[in-house]
PDB file of N, CA and C in Angstrom:
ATOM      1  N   UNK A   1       7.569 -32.782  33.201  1.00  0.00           N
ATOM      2  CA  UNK A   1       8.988 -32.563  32.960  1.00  0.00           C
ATOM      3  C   UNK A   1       9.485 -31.429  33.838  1.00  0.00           C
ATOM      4  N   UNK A   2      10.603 -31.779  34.411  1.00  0.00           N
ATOM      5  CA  UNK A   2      11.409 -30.697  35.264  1.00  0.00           C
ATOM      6  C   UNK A   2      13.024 -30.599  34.950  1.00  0.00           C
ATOM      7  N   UNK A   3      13.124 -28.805  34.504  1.00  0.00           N
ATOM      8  CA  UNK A   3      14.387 -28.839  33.866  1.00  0.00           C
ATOM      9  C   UNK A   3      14.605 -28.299  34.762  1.00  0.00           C
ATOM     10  N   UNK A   4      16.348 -28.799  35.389  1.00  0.00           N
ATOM     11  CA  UNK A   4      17.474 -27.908  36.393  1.00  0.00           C
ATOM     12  C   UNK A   4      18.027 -26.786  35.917  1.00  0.00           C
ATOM     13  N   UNK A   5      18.405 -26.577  34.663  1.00  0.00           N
ATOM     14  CA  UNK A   5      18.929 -25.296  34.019  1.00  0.00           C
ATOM     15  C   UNK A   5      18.081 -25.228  32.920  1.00  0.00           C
ATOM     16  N   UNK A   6      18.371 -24.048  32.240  1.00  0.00           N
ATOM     17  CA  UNK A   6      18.258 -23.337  31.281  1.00  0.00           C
ATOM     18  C   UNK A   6      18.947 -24.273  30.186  1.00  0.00           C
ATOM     19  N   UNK A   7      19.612 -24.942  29.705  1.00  0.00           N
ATOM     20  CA  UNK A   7      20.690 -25.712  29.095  1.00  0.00           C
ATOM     21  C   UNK A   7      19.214 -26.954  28.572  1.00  0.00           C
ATOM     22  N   UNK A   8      18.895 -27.848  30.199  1.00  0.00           N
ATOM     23  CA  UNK A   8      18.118 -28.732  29.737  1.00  0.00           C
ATOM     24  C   UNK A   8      16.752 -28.340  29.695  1.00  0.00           C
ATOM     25  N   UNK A   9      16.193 -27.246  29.557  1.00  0.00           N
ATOM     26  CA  UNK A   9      14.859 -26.466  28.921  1.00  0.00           C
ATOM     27  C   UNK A   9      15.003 -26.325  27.349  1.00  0.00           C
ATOM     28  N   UNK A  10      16.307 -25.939  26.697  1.00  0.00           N
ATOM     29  CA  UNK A  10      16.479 -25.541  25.692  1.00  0.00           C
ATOM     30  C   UNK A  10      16.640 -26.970  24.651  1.00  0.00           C
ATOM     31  N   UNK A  11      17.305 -28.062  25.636  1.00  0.00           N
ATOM     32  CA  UNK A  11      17.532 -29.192  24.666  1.00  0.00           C
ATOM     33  C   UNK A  11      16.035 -30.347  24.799  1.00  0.00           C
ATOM     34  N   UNK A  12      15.470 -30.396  26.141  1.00  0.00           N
ATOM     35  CA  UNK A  12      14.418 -30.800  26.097  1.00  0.00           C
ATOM     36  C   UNK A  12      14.211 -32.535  25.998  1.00  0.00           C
ATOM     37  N   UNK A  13      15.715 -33.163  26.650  1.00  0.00           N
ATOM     38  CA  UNK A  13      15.298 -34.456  26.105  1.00  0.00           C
ATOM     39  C   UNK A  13      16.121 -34.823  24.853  1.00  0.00           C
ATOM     40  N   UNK A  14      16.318 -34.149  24.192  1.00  0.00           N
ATOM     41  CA  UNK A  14      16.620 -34.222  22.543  1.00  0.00           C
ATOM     42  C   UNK A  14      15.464 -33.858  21.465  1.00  0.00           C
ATOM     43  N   UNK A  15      14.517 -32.972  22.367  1.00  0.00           N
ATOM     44  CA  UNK A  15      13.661 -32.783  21.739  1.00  0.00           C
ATOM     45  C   UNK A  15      13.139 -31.494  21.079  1.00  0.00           C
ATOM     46  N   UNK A  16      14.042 -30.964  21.521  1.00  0.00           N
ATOM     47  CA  UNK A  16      14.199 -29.172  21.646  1.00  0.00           C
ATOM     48  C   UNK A  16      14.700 -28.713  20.354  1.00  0.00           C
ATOM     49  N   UNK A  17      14.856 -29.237  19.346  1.00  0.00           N
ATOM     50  CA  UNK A  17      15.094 -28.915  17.976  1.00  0.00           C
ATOM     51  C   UNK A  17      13.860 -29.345  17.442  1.00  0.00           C
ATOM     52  N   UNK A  18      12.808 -30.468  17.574  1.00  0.00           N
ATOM     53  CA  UNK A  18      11.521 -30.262  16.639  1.00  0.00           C
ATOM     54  C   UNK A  18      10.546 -29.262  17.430  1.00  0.00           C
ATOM     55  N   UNK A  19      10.755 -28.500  18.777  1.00  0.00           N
ATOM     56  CA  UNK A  19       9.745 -28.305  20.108  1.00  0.00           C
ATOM     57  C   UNK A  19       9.813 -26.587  19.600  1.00  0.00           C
ATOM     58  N   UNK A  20      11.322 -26.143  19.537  1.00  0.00           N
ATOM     59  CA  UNK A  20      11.800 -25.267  18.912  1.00  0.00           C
ATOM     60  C   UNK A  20      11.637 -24.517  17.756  1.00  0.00           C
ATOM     61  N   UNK A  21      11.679 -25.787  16.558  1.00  0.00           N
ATOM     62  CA  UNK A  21      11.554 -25.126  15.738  1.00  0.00           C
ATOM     63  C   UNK A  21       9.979 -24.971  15.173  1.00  0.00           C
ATOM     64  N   UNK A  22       8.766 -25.596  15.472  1.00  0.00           N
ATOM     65  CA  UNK A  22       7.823 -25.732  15.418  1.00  0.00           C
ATOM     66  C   UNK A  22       7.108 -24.431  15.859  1.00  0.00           C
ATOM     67  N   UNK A  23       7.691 -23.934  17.272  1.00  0.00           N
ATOM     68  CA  UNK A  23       7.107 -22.319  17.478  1.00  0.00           C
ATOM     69  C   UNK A  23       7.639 -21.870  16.429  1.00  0.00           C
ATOM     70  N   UNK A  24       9.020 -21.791  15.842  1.00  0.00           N
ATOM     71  CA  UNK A  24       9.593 -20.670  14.993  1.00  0.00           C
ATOM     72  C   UNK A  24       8.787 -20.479  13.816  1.00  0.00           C
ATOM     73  N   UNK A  25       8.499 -21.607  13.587  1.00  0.00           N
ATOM     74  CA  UNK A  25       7.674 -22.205  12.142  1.00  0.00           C
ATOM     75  C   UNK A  25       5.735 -21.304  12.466  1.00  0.00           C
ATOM     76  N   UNK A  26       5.728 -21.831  13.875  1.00  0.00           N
ATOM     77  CA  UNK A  26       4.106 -20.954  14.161  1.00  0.00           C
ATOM     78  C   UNK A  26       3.918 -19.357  14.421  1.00  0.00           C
ATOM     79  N   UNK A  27       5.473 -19.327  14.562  1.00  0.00           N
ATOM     80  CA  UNK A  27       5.578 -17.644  14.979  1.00  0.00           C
ATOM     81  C   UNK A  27       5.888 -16.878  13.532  1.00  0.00           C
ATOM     82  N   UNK A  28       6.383 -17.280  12.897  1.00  0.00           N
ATOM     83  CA  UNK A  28       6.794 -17.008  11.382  1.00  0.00           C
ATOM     84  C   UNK A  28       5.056 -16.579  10.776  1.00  0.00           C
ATOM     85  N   UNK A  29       4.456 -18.183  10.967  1.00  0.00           N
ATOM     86  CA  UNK A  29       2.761 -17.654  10.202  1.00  0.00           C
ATOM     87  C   UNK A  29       1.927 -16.864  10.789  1.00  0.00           C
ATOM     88  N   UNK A  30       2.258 -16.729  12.224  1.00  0.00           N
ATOM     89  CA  UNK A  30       1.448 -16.026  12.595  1.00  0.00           C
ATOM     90  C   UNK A  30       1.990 -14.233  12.423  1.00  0.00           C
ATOM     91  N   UNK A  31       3.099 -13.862  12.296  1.00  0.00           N
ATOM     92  CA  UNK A  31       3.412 -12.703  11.914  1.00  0.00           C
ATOM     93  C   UNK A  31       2.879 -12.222  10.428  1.00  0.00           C
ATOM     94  N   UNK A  32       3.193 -13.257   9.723  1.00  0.00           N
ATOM     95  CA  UNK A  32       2.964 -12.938   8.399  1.00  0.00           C
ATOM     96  C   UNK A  32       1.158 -12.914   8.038  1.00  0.00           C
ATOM     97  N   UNK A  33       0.510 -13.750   8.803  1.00  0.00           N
ATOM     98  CA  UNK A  33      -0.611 -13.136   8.528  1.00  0.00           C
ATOM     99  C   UNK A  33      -1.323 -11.724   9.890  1.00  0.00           C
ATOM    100  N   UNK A  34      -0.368 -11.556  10.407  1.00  0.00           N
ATOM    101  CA  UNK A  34      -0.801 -10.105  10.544  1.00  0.00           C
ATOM    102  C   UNK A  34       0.086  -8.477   9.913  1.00  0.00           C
ATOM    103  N   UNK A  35       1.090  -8.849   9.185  1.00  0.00           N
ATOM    104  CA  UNK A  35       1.475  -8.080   8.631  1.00  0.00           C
ATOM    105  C   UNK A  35       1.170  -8.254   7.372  1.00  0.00           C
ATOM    106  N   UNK A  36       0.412  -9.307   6.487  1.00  0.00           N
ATOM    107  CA  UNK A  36       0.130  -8.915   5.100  1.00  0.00           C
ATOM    108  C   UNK A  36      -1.211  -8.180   5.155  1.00  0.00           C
ATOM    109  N   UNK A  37      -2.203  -7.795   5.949  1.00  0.00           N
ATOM    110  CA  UNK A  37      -3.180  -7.022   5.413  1.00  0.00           C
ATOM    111  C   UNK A  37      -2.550  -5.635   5.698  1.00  0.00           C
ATOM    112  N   UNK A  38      -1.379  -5.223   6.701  1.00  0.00           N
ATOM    113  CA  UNK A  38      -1.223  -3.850   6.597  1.00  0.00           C
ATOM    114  C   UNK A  38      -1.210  -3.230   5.787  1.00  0.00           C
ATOM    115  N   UNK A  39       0.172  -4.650   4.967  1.00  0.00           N
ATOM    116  CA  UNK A  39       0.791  -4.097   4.242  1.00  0.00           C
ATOM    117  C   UNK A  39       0.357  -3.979   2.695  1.00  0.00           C
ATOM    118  N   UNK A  40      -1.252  -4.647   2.506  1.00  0.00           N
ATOM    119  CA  UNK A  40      -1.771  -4.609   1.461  1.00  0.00           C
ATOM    120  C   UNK A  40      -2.773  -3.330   1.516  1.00  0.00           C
ATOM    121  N   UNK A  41      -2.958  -2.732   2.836  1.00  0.00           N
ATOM    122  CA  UNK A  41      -3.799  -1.387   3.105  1.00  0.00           C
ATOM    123  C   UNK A  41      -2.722  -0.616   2.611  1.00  0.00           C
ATOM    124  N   UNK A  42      -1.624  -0.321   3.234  1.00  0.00           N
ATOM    125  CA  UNK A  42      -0.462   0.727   3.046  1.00  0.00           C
ATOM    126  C   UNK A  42      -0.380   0.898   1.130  1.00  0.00           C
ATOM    127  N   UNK A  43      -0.512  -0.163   0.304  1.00  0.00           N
ATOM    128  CA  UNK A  43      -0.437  -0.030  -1.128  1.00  0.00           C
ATOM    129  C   UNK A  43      -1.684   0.297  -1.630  1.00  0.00           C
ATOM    130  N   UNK A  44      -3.039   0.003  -1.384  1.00  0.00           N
ATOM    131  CA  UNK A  44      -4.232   0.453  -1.442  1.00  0.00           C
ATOM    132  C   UNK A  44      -4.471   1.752  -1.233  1.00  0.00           C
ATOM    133  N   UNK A  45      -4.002   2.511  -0.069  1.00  0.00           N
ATOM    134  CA  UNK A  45      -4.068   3.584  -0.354  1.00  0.00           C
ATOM    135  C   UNK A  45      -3.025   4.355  -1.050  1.00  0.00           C
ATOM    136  N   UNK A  46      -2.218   4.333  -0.692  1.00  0.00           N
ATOM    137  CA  UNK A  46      -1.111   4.845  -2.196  1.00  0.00           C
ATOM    138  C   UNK A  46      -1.483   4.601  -3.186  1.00  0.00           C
ATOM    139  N   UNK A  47      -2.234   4.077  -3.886  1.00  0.00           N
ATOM    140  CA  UNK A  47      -2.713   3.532  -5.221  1.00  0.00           C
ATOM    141  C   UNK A  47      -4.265   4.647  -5.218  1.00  0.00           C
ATOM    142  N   UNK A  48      -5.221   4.527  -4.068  1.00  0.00           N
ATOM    143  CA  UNK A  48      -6.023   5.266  -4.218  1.00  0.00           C
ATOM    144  C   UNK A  48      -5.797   6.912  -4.336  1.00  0.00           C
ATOM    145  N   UNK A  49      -4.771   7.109  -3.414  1.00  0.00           N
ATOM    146  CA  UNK A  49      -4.180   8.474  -3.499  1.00  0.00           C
ATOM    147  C   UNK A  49      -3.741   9.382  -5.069  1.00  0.00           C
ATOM    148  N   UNK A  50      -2.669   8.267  -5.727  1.00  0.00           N
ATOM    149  CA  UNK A  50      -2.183   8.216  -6.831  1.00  0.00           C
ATOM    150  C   UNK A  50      -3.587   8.650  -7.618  1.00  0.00           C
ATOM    151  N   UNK A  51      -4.668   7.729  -7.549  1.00  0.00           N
ATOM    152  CA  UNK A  51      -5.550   7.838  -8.648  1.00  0.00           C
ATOM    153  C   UNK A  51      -6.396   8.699  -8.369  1.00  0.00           C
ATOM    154  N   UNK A  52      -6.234   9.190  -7.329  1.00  0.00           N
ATOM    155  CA  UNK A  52      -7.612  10.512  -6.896  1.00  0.00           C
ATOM    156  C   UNK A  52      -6.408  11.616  -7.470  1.00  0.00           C
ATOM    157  N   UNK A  53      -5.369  11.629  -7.546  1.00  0.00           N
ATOM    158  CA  UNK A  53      -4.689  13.028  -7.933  1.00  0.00           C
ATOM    159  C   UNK A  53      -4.554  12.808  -9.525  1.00  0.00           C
ATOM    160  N   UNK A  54      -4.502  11.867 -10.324  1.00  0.00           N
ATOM    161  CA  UNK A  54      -4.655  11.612 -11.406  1.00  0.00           C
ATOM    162  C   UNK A  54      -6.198  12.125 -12.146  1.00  0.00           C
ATOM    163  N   UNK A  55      -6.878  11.909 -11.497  1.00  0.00           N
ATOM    164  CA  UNK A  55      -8.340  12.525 -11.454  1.00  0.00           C
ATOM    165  C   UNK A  55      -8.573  13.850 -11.237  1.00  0.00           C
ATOM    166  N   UNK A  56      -8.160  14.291 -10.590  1.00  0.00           N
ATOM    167  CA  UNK A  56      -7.932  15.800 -10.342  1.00  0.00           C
ATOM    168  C   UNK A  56      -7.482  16.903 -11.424  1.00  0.00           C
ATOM    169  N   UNK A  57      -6.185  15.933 -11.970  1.00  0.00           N
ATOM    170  CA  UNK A  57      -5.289  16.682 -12.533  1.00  0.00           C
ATOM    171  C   UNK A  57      -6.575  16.555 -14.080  1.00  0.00           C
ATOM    172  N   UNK A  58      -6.994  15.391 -14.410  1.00  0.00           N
ATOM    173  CA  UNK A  58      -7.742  15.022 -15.393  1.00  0.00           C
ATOM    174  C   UNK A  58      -8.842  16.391 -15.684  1.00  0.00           C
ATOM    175  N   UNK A  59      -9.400  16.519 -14.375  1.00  0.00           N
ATOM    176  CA  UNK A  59     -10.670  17.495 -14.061  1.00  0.00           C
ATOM    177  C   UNK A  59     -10.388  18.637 -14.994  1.00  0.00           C
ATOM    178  N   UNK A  60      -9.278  19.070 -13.876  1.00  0.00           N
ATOM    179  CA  UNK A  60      -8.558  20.766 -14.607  1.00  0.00           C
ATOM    180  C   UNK A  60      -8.342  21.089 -15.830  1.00  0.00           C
ATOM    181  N   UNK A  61      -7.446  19.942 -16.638  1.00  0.00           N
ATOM    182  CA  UNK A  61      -7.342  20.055 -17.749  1.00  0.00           C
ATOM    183  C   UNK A  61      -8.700  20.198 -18.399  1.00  0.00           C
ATOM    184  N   UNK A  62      -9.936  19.353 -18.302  1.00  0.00           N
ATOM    185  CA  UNK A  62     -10.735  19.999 -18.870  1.00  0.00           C
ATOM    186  C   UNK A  62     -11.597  20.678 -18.356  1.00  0.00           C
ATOM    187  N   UNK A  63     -11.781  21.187 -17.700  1.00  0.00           N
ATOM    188  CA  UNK A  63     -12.330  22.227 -16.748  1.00  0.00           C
ATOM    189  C   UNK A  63     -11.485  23.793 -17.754  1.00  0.00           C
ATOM    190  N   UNK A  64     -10.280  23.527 -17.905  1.00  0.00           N
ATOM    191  CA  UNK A  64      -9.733  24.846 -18.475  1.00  0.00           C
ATOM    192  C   UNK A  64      -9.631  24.573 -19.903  1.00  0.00           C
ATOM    193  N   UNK A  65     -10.132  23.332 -20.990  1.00  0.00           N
ATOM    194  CA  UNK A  65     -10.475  23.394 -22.262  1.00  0.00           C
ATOM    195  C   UNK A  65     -11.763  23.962 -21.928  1.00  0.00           C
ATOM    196  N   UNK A  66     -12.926  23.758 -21.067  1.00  0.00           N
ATOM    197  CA  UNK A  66     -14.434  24.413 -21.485  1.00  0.00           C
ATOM    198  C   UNK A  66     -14.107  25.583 -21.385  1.00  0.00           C
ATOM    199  N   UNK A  67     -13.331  26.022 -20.245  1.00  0.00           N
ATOM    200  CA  UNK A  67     -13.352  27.523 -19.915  1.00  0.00           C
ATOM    201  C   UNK A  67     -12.713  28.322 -21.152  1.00  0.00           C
ATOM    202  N   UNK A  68     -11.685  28.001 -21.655  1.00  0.00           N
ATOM    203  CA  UNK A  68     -11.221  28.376 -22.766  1.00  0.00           C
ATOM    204  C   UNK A  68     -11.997  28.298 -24.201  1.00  0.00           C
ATOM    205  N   UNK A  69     -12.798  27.310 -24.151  1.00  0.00           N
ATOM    206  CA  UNK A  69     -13.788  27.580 -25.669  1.00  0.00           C
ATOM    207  C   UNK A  69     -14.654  28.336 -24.956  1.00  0.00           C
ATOM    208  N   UNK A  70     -15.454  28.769 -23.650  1.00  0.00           N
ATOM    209  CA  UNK A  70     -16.603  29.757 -23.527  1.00  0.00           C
ATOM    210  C   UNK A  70     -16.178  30.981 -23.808  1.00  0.00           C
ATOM    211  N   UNK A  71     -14.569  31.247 -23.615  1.00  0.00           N
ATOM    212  CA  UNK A  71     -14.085  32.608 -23.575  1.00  0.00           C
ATOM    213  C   UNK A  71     -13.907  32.530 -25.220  1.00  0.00           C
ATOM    214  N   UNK A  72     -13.973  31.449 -26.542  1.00  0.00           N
ATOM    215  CA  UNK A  72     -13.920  32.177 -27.551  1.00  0.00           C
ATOM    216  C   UNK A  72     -14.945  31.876 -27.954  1.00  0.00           C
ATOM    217  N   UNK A  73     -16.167  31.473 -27.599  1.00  0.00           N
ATOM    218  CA  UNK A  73     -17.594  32.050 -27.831  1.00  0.00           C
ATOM    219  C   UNK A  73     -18.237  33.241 -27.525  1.00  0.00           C
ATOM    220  N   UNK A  74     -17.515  34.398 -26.646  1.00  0.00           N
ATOM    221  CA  UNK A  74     -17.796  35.802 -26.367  1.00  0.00           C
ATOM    222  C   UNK A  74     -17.836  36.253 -27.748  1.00  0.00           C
ATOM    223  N   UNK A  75     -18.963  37.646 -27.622  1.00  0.00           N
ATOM    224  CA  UNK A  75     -19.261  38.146 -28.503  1.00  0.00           C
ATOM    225  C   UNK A  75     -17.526  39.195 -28.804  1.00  0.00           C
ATOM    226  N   UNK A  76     -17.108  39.012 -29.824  1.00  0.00           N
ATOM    227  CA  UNK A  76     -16.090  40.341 -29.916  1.00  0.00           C
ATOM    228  C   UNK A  76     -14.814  39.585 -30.063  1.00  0.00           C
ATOM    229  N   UNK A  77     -14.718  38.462 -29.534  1.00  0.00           N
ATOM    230  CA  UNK A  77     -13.332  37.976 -29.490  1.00  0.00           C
ATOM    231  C   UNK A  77     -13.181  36.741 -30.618  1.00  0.00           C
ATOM    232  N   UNK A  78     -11.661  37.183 -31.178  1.00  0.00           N
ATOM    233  CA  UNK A  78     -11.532  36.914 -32.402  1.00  0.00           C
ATOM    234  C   UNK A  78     -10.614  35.447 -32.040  1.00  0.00           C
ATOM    235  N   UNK A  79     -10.907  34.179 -32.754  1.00  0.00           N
ATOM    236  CA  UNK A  79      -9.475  33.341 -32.472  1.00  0.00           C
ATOM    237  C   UNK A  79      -8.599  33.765 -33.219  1.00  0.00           C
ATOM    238  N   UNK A  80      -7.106  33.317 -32.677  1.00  0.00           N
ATOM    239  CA  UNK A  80      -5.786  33.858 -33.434  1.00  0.00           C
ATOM    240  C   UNK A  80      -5.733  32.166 -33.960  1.00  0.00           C
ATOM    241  N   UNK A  81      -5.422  32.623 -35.521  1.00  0.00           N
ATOM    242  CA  UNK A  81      -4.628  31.263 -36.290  1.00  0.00           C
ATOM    243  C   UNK A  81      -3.226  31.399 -36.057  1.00  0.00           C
ATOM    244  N   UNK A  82      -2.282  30.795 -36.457  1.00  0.00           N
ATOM    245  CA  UNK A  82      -1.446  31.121 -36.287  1.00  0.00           C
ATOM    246  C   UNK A  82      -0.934  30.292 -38.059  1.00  0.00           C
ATOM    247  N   UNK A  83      -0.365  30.772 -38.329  1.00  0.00           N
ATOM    248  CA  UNK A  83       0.101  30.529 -39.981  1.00  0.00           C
ATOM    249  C   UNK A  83       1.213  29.743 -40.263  1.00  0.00           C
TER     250      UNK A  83
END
């Protein structure tokens, strides 16, 4: 096939609407399967992030209940009730 313009490249015969849309259709899947693993890394780690600081925060809190019952197991120190 030999097109004179740009005009009969694009129409193709009359064929340039299934020729056409068939890349659009292959260019469509092929984007989408290289942008869904990014974009399932990009939430993976936000999610891992989230849960390593959730963990953290978990630590401290009891990290500063032990520390706080060793300090009222010292000899001398009294707990306060409060009434």
């Amino acid at each position: 096939m030999v097109f004179n313009t740009l005009s009969d490249f694009i129409v193709m015969e009359g064929h340039g609407v299934y020729v056409w849309s068939a890349y659009g259709v292959a260019l469509l899947i092929v984007l989408y399967n290289l942008l869904t693993p990014v974009i399932a890394r990009r939430k993976l780690v936000v999610q891992l992030q989230r849960q390593a600081r959730l963990d953290d925060r978990q630590k401290q809190k009891v990290n500063a209940t032990c520390s706080a019952r060793k300090d009222l197991q010292k000899p001398g120190v009294v707990e306060q009730v409060e009434y």
